[in-house]
C-alpha atoms as a PDB file:
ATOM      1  CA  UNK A   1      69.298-190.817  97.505  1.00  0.00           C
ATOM      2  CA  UNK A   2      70.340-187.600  95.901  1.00  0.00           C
ATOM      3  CA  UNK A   3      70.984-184.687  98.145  1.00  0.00           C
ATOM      4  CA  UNK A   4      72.553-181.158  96.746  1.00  0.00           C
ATOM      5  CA  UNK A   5      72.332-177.442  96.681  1.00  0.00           C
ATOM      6  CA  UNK A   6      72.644-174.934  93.551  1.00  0.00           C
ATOM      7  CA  UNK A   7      73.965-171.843  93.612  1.00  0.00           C
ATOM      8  CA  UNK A   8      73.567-169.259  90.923  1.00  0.00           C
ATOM      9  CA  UNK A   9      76.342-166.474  91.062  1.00  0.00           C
ATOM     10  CA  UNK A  10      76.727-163.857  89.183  1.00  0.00           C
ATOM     11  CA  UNK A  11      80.595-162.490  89.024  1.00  0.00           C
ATOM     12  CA  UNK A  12      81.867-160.338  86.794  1.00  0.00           C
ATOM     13  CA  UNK A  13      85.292-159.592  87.754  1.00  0.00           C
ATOM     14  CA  UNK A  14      88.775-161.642  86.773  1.00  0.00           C
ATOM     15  CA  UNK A  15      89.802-163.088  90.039  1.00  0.00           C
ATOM     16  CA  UNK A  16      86.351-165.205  89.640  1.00  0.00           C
ATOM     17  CA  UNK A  17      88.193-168.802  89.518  1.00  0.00           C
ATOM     18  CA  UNK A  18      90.393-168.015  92.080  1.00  0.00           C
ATOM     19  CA  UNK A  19      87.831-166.553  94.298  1.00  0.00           C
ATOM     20  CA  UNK A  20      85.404-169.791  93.657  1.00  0.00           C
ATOM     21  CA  UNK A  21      88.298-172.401  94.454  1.00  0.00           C
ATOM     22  CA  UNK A  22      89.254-170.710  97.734  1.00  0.00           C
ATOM     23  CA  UNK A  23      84.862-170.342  98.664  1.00  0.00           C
ATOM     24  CA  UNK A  24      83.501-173.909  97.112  1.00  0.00           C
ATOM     25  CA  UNK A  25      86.161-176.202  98.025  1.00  0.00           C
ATOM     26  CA  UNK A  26      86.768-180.140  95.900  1.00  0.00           C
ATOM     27  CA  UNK A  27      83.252-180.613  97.118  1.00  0.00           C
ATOM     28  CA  UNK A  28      81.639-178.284  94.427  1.00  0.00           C
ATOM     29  CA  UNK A  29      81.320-177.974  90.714  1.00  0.00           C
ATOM     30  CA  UNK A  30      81.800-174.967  89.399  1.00  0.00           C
ATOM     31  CA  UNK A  31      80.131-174.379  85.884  1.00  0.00           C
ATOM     32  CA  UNK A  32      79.975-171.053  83.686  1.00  0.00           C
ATOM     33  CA  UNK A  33      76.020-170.780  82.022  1.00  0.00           C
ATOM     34  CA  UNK A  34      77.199-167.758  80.328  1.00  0.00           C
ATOM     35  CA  UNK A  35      77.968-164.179  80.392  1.00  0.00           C
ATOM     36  CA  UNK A  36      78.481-163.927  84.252  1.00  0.00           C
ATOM     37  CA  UNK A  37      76.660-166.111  85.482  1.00  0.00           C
ATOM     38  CA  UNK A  38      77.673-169.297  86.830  1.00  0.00           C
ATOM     39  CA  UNK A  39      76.056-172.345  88.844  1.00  0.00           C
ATOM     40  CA  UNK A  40      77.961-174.105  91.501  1.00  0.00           C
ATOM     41  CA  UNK A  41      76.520-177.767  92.561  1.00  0.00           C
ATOM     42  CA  UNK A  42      77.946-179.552  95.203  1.00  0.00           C
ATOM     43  CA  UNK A  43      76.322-182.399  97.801  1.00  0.00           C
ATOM     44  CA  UNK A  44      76.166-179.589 100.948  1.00  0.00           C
ATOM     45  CA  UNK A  45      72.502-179.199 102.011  1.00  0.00           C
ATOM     46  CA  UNK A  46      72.349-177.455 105.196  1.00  0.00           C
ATOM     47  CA  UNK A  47      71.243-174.139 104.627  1.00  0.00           C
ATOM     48  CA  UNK A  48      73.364-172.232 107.466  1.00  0.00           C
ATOM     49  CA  UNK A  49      76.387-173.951 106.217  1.00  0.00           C
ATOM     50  CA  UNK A  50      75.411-172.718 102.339  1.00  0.00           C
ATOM     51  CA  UNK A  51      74.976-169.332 104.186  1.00  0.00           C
ATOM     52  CA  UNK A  52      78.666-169.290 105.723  1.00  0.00           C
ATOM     53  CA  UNK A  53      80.212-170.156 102.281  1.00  0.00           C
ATOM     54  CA  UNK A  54      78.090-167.206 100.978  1.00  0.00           C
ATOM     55  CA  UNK A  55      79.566-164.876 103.407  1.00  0.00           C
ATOM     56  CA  UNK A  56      83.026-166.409 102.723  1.00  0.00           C
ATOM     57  CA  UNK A  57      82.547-165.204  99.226  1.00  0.00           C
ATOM     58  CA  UNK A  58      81.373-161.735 100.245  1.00  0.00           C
ATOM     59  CA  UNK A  59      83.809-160.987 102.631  1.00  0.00           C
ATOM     60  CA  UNK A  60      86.364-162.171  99.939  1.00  0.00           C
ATOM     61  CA  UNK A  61      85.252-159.433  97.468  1.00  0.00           C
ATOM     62  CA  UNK A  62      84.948-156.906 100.265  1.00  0.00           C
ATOM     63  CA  UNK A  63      88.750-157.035 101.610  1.00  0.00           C
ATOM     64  CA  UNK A  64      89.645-157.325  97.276  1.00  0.00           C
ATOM     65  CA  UNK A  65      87.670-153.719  97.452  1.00  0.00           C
ATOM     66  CA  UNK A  66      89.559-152.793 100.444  1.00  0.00           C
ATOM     67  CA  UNK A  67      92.935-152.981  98.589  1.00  0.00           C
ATOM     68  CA  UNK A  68      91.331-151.062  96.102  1.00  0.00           C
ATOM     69  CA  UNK A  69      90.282-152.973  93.622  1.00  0.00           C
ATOM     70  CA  UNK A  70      87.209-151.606  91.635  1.00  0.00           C
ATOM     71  CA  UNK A  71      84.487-154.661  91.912  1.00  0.00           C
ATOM     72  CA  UNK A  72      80.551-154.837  90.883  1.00  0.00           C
ATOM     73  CA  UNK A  73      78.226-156.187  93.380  1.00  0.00           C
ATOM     74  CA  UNK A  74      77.728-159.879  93.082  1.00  0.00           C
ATOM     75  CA  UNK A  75      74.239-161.433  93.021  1.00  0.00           C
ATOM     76  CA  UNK A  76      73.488-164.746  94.074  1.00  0.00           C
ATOM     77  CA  UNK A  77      70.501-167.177  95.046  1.00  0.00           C
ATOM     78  CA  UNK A  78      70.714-170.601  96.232  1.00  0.00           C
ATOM     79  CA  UNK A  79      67.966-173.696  95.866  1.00  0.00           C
ATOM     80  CA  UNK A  80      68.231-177.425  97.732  1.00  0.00           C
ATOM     81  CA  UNK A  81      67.162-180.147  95.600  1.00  0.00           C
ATOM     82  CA  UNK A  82      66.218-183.373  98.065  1.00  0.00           C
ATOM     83  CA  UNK A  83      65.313-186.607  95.809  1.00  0.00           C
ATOM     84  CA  UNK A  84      63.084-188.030  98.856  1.00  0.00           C
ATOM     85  CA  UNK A  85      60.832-184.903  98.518  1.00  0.00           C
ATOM     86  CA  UNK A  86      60.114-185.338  95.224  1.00  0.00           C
ATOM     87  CA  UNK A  87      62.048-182.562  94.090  1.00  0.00           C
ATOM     88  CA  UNK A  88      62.320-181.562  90.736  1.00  0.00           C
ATOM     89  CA  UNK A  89      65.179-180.166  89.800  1.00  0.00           C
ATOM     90  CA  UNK A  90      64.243-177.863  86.573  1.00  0.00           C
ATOM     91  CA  UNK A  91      62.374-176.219  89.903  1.00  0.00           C
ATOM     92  CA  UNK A  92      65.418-175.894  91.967  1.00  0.00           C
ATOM     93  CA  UNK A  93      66.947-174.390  89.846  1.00  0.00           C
ATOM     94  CA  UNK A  94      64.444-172.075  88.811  1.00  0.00           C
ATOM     95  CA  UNK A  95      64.210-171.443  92.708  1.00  0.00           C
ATOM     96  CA  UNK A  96      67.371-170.312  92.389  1.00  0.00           C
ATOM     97  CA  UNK A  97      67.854-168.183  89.555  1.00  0.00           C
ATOM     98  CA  UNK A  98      65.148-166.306  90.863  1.00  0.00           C
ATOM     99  CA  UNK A  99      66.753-165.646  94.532  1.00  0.00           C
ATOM    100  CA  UNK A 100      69.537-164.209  92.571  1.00  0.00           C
ATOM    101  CA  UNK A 101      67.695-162.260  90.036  1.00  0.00           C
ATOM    102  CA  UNK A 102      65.763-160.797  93.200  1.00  0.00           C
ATOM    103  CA  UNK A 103      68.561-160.092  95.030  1.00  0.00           C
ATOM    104  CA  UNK A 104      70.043-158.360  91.829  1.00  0.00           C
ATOM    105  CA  UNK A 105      67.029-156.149  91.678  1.00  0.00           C
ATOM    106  CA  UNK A 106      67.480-154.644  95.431  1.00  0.00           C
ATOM    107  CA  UNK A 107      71.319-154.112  94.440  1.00  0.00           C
ATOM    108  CA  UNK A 108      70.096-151.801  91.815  1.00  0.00           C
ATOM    109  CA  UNK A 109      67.829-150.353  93.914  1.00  0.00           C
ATOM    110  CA  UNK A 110      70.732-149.561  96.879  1.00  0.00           C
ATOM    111  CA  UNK A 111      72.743-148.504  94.122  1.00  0.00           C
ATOM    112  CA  UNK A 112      70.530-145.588  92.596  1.00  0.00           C
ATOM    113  CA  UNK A 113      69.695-144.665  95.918  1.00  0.00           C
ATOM    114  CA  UNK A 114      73.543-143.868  96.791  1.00  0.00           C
ATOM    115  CA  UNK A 115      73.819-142.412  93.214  1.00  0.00           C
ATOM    116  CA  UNK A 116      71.115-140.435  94.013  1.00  0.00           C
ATOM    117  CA  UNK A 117      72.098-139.415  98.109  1.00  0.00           C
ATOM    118  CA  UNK A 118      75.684-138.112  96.448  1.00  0.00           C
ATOM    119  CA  UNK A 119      74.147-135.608  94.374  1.00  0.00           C
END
């Protein structure tokens, strides 16, 4: 039986590697699809523990900000494929690209609407 989760992240910032080793722990597969976007796979399926490594990641890049450190926002969706449900898994990931590309769109959106509260 094949359980796992994807994870689509997109990071565009240096420390990436080191930030994904300390997040997705042995676990995890960490691949680069291009640009800044990367998938992580691993064999985790509950959704509130996907969740807490999430927040581990975004707290991570907050306190980097903290010190200063100029970072984009990071985008990221998440999909669980289950082989007992029939799952496919072009559709999983799909699922998941499109979390991320959705959750890209509102940081854009929160973005132009500081831009624009500044002026």
């Amino acid at each position: 039986m094949i359980h796992m989760a994807m994870i689509m992240v997109i990071l565009s910032l240096k420390q990436w590697p080191q930030l994904l080793r300390e997040t997705f722990n042995k676990d995890y597969n960490c691949y680069r699809l291009g640009g800044d976007e990367f998938v992580i796979i691993g064999k985790e399926t509950d959704q509130e523990r996907l969740k807490d490594l999430l927040r581990t990641m975004t707290n991570s890049l907050a306190e980097m900000r903290a010190e200063g450190i100029p970072l984009p926002t990071v985008s990221y969706g998440y999909s669980i494929f289950q082989e007992e449900a029939k799952s496919d898994f072009r559709k999983t990931f799909k699922e998941a690209d499109e979390q991320m590309y959705h959750f890209k769109k509102i940081h854009k959106v929160d973005a132009a609407e500081k831009k624009a509260e500044s002026f």
